[in-house]
Protein backbone atom coordinates (compact mmCIF):
# COMPACT_ATOMS: atom_id res chain seq x y z
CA UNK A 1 12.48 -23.90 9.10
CA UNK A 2 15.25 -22.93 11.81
CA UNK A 3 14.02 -20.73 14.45
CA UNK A 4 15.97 -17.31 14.24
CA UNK A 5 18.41 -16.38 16.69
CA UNK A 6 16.91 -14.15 19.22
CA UNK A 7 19.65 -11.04 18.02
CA UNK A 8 18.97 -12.26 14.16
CA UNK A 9 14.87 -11.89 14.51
CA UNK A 10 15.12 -8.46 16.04
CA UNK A 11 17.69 -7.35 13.56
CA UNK A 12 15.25 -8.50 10.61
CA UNK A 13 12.21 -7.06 12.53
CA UNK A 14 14.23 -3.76 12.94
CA UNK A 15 15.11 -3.66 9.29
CA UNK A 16 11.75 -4.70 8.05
CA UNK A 17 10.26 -1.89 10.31
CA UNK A 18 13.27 0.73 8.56
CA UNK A 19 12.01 -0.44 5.15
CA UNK A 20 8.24 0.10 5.66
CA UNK A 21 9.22 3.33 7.41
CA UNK A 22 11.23 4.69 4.39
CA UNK A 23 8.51 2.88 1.83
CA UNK A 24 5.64 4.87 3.76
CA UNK A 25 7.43 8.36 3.47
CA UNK A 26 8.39 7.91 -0.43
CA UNK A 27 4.92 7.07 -0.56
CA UNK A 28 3.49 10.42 1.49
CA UNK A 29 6.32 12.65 -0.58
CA UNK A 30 4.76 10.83 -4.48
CA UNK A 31 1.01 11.63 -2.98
CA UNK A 32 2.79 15.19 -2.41
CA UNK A 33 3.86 15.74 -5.80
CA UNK A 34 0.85 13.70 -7.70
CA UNK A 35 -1.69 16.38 -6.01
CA UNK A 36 0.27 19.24 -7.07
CA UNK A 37 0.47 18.06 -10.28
CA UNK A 38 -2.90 17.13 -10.42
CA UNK A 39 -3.74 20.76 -9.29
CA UNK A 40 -1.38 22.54 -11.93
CA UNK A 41 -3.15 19.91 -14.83
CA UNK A 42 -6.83 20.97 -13.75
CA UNK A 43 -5.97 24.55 -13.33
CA UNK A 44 -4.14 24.39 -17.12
CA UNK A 45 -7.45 22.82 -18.61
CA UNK A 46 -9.47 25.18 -17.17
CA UNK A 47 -7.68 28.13 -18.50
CA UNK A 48 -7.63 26.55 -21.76
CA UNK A 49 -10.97 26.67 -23.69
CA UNK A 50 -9.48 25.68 -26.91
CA UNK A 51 -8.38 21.97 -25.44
CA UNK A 52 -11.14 19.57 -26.49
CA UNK A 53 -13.52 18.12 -23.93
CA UNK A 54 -12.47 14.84 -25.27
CA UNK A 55 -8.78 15.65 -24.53
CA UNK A 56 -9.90 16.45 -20.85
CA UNK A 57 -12.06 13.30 -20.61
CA UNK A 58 -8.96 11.55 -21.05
CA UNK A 59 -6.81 13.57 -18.65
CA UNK A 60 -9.57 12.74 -15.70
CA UNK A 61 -9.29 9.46 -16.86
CA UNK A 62 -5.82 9.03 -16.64
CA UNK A 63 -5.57 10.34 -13.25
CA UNK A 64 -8.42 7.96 -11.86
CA UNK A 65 -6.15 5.29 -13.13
CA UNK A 66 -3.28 6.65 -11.72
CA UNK A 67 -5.00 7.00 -7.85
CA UNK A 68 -6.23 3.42 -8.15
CA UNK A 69 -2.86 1.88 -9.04
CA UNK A 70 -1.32 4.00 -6.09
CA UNK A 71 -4.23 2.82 -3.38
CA UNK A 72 -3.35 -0.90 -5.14
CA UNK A 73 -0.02 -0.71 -4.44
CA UNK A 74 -0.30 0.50 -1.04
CA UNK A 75 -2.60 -1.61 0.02
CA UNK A 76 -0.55 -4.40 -1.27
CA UNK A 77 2.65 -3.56 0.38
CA UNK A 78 0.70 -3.14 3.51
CA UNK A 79 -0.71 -6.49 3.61
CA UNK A 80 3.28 -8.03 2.64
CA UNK A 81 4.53 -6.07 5.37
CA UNK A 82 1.75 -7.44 7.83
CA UNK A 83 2.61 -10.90 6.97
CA UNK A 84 6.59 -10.17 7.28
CA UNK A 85 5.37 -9.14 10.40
CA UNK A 86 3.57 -12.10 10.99
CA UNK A 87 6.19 -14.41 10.13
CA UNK A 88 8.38 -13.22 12.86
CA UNK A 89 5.88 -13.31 15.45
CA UNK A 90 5.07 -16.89 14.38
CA UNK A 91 8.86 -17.87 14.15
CA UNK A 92 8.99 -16.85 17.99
CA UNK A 93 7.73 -19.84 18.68
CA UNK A 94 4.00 -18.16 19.62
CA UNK A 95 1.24 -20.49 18.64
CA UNK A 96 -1.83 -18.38 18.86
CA UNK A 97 -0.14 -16.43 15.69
CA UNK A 98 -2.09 -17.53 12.54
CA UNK A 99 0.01 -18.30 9.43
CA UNK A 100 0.05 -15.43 6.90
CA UNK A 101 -2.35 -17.57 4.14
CA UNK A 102 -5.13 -18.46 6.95
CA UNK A 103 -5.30 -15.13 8.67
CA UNK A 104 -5.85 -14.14 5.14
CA UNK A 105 -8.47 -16.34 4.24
CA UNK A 106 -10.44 -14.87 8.00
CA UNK A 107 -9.92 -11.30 6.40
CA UNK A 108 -11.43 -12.01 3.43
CA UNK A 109 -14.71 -13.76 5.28
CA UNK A 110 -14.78 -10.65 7.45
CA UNK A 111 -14.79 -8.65 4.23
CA UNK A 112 -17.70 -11.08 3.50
CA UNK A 113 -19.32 -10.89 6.21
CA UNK A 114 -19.61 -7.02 6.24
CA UNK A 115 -20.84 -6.61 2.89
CA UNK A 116 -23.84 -8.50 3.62
């Protein structure tokens, strides 16, 4: 691969950096609205003693779902951002930067290494 320009790298790093930046906010303003909603759901079941208990298993259910698939998909675009990241440090020619795939494979033995 051709090493980027000097101007082209900090361009990409600047609009990488304008792209997490905007991703992080939607983010923030969806956590926002999913609590309020979240709120307004609760608060509904609990002045409704005629919905079924089954009906609000499924509700708490659906919103467990919902929080993991948001803290998956954050966590995910964090660690493709960090590796975007990476990439440009690497492509400046720096050696002691690890590639994205083995500073990976070091996070998950730390991971390891912490559950024991």
């Amino acid at each position: 691969m051709k090493r980027m320009a000097h101007k082209d790298k900090e361009m990409a790093k600047q609009i990488n950096g304008f792209f997490k930046t905007t991703f992080d906010s939607s983010l923030k303003t969806i956590t926002l609205l999913q609590e309020y909603t979240e709120k307004t759901i609760n608060l509904s079941l609990v002045q409704s003693p005629w919905f079924p208990e089954e009906g609000r298993k499924l509700v708490s259910e659906w919103l467990k779902v919902y929080k993991k698939g948001y803290d998956d998909l954050k966590v995910a675009a964090d660690e493709q951002y960090r590796k975007l990241e990476m990439l440009f440090h690497h492509d400046n020619g720096a050696k002691s930067v690890e590639t994205p795939e083995k500073a990976d494979k070091d996070l998950g033995a730390q991971k390891t290494k912490k559950a024991k």
